[in-house]
C-alpha atoms as a PDB file:
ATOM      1  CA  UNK A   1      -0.263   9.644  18.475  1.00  0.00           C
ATOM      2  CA  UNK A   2      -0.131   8.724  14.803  1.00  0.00           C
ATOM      3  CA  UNK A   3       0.213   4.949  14.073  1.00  0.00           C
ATOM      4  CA  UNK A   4      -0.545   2.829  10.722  1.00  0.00           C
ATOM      5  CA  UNK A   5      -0.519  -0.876  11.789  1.00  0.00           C
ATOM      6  CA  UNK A   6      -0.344  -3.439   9.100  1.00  0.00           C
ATOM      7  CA  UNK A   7      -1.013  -6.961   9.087  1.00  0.00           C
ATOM      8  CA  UNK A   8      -1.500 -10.355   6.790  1.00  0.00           C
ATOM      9  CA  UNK A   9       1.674 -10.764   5.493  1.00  0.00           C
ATOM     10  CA  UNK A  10       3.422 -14.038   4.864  1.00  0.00           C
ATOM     11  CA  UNK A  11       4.943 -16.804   3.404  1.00  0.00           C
ATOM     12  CA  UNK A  12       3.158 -17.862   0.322  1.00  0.00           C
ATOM     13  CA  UNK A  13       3.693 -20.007  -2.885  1.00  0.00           C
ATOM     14  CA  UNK A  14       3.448 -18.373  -6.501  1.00  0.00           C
ATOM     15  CA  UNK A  15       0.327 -18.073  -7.379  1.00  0.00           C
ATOM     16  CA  UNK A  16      -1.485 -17.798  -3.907  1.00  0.00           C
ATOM     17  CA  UNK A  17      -3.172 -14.921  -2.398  1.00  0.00           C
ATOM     18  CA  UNK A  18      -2.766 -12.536   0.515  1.00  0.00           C
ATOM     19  CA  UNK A  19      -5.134  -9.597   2.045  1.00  0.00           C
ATOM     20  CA  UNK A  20      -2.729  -7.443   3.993  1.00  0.00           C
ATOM     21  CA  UNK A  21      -4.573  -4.797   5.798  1.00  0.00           C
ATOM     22  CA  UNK A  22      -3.618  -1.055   7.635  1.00  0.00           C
ATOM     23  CA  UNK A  23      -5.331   0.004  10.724  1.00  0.00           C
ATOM     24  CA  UNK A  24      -5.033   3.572  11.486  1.00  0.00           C
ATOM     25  CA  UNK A  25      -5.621   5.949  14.158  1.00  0.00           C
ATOM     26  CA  UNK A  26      -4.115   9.276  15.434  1.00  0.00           C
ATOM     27  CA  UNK A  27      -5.261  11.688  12.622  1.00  0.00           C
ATOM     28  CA  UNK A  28      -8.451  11.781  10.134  1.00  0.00           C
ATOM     29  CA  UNK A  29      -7.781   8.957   8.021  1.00  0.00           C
ATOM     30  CA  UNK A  30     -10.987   9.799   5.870  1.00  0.00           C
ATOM     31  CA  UNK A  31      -9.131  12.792   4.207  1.00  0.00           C
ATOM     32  CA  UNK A  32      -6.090  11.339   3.181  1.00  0.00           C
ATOM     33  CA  UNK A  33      -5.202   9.748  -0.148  1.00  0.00           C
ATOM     34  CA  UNK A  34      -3.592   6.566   1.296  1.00  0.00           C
ATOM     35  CA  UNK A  35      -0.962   4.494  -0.902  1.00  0.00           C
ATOM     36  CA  UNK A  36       1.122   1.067  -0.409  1.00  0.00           C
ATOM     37  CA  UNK A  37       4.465   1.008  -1.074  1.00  0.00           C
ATOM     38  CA  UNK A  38       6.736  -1.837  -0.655  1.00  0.00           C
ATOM     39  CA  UNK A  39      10.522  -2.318  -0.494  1.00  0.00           C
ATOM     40  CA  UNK A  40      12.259  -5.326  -1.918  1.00  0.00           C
ATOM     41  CA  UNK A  41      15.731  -5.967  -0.212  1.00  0.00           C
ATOM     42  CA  UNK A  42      18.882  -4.235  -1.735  1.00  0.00           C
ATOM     43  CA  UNK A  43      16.344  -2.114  -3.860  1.00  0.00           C
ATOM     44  CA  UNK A  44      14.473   1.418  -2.950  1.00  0.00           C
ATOM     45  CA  UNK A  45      10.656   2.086  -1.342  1.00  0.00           C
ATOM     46  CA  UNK A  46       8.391   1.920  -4.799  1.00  0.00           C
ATOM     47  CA  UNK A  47       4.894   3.313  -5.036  1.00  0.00           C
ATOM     48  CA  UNK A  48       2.340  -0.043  -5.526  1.00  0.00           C
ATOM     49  CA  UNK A  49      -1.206   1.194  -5.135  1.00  0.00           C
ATOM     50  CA  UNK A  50      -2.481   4.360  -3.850  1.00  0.00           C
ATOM     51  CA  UNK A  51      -6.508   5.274  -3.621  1.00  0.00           C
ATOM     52  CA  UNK A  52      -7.928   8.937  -2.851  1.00  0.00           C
ATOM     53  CA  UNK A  53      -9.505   9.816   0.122  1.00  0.00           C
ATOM     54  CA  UNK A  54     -13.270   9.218  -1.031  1.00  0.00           C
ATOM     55  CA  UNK A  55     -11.919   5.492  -2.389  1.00  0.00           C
ATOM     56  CA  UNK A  56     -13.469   6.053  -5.595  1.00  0.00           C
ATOM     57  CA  UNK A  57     -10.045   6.613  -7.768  1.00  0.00           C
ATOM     58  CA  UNK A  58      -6.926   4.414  -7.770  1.00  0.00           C
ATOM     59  CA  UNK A  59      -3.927   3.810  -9.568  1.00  0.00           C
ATOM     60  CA  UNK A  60      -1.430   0.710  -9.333  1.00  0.00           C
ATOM     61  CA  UNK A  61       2.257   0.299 -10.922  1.00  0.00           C
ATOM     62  CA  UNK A  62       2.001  -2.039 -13.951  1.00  0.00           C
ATOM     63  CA  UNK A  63       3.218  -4.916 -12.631  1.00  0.00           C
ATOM     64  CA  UNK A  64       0.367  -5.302 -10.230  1.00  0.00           C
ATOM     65  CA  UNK A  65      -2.375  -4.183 -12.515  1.00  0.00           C
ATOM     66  CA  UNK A  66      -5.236  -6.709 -12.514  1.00  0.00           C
ATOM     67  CA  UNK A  67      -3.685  -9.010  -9.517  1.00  0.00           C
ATOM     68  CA  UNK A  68      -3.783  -6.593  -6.646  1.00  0.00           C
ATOM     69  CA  UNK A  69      -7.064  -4.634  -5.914  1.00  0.00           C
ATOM     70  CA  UNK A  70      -6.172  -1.896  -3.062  1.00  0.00           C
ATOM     71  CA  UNK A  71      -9.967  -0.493  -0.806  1.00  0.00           C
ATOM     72  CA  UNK A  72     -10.569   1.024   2.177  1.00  0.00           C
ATOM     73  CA  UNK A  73     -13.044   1.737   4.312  1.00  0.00           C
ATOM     74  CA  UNK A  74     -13.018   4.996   6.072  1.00  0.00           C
ATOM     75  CA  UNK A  75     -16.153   4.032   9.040  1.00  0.00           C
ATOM     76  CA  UNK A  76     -13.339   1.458  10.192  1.00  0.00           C
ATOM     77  CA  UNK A  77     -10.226   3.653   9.485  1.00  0.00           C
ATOM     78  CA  UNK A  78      -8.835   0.883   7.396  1.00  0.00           C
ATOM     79  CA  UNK A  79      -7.210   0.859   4.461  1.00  0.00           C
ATOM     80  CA  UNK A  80      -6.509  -3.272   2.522  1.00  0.00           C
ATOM     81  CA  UNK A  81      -4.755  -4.922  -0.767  1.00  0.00           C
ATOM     82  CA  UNK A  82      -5.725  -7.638  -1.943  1.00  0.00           C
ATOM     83  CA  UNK A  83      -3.085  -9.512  -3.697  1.00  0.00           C
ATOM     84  CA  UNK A  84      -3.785 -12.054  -6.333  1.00  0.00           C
ATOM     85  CA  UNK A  85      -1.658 -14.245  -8.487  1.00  0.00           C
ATOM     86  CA  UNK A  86       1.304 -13.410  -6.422  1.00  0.00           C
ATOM     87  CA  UNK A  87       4.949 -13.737  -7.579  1.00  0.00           C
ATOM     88  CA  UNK A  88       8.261 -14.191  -6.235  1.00  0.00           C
ATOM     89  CA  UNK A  89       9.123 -10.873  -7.870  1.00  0.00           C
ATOM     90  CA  UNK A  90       6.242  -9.449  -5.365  1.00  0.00           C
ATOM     91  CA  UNK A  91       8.565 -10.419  -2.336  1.00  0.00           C
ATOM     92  CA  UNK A  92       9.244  -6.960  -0.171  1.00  0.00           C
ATOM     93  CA  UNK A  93       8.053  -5.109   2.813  1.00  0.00           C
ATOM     94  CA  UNK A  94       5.138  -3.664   2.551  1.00  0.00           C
ATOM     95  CA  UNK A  95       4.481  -0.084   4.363  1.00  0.00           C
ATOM     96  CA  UNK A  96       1.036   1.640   4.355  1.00  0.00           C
ATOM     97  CA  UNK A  97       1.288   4.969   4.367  1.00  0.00           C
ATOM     98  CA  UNK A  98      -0.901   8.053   4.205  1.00  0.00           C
ATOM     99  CA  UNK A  99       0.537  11.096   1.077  1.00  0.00           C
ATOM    100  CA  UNK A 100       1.319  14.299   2.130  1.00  0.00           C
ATOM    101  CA  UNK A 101       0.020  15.838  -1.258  1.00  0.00           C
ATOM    102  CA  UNK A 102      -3.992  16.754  -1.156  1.00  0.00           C
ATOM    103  CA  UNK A 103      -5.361  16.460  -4.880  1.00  0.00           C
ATOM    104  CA  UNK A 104      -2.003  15.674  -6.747  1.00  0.00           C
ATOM    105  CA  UNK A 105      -3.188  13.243  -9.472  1.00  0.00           C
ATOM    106  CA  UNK A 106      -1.941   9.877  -8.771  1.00  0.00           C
ATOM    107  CA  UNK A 107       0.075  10.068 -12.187  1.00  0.00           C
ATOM    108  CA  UNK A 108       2.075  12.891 -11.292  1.00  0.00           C
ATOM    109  CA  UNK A 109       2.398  11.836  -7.435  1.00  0.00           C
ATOM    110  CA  UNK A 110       3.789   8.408  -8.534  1.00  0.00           C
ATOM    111  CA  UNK A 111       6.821   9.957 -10.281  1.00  0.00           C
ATOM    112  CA  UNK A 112       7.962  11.684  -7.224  1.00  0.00           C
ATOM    113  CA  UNK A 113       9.884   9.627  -4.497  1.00  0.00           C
ATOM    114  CA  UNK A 114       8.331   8.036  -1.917  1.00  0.00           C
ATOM    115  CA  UNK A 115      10.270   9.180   1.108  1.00  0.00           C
ATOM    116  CA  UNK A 116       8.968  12.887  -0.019  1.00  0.00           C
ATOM    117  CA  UNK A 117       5.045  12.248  -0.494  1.00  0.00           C
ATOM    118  CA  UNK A 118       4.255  10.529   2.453  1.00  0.00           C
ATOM    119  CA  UNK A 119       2.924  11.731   5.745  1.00  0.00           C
ATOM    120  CA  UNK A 120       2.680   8.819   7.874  1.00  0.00           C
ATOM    121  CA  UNK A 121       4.339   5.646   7.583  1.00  0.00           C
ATOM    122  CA  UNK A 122       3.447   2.094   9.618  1.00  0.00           C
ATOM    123  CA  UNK A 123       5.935  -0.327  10.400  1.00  0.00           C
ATOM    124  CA  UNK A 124       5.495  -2.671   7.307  1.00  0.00           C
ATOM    125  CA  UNK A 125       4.363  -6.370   7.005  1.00  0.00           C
ATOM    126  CA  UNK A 126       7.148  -8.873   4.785  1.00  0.00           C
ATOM    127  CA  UNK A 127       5.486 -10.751   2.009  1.00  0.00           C
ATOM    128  CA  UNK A 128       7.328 -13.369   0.838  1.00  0.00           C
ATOM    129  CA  UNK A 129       6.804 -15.787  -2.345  1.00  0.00           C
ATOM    130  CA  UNK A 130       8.483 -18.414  -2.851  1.00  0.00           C
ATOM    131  CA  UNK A 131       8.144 -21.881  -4.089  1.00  0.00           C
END
């Protein structure tokens, strides 16, 4: 059985920082590309961070860039963000997942919707900011 479990989300201030993290187990996590996505309420699943199977390429949407710093590590079948300098705007579920598409560059992958490119889904962690 295929399951993504994340953890370490929260309640947090503007400004603080959260590690969430994605354990997974039921298929080879070390060759999947694996991605975050979050949803915000009223608004659709958008593509955050996603990092290719070897960890050594990434991409992030521009309104993380240089606050949230997505790694795995495939010994532990794991798969974190690290999120800096968060905002209230940041506020949203936030759903590991593992894509469907093997060696789609991440710039072309990110324009298609996220429903359609993923694989396996967890259950999602809510990160909250607020003041």
């Amino acid at each position: 059985e295929v399951q993504l479990v994340e953890s370490g989300g929260g309640l947090v201030q503007p400004g603080e920082s959260l590690r969430l993290s994605c354990a997974a187990s039921g298929f080879l996590f070390s060759n999947y590309d694996m991605t975050w996505v979050r949803r915000a309420p009223g608004k659709g699943h958008e593509w955050v961070s996603v990092i290719n199977s070897g960890g050594g390429d990434t991409y992030y949407r521009d309104s993380v860039k240089g606050r949230f710093t997505i790694s795995r590590d495939n010994a532990k079948n794991t798969l974190y963000l690290q999120m800096n300098s968060l905002k209230p705007e940041d506020t949203a579920n936030y759903y590991c997942a593992a894509v469907s598409y093997k060696g789609l560059a991440f710039r072309l992958l990110v324009l298609k919707a996220v429903e359609t490119a993923v694989e396996y889904w967890g259950q999602g962690t809510q990160v909250t900011v607020s003041s």
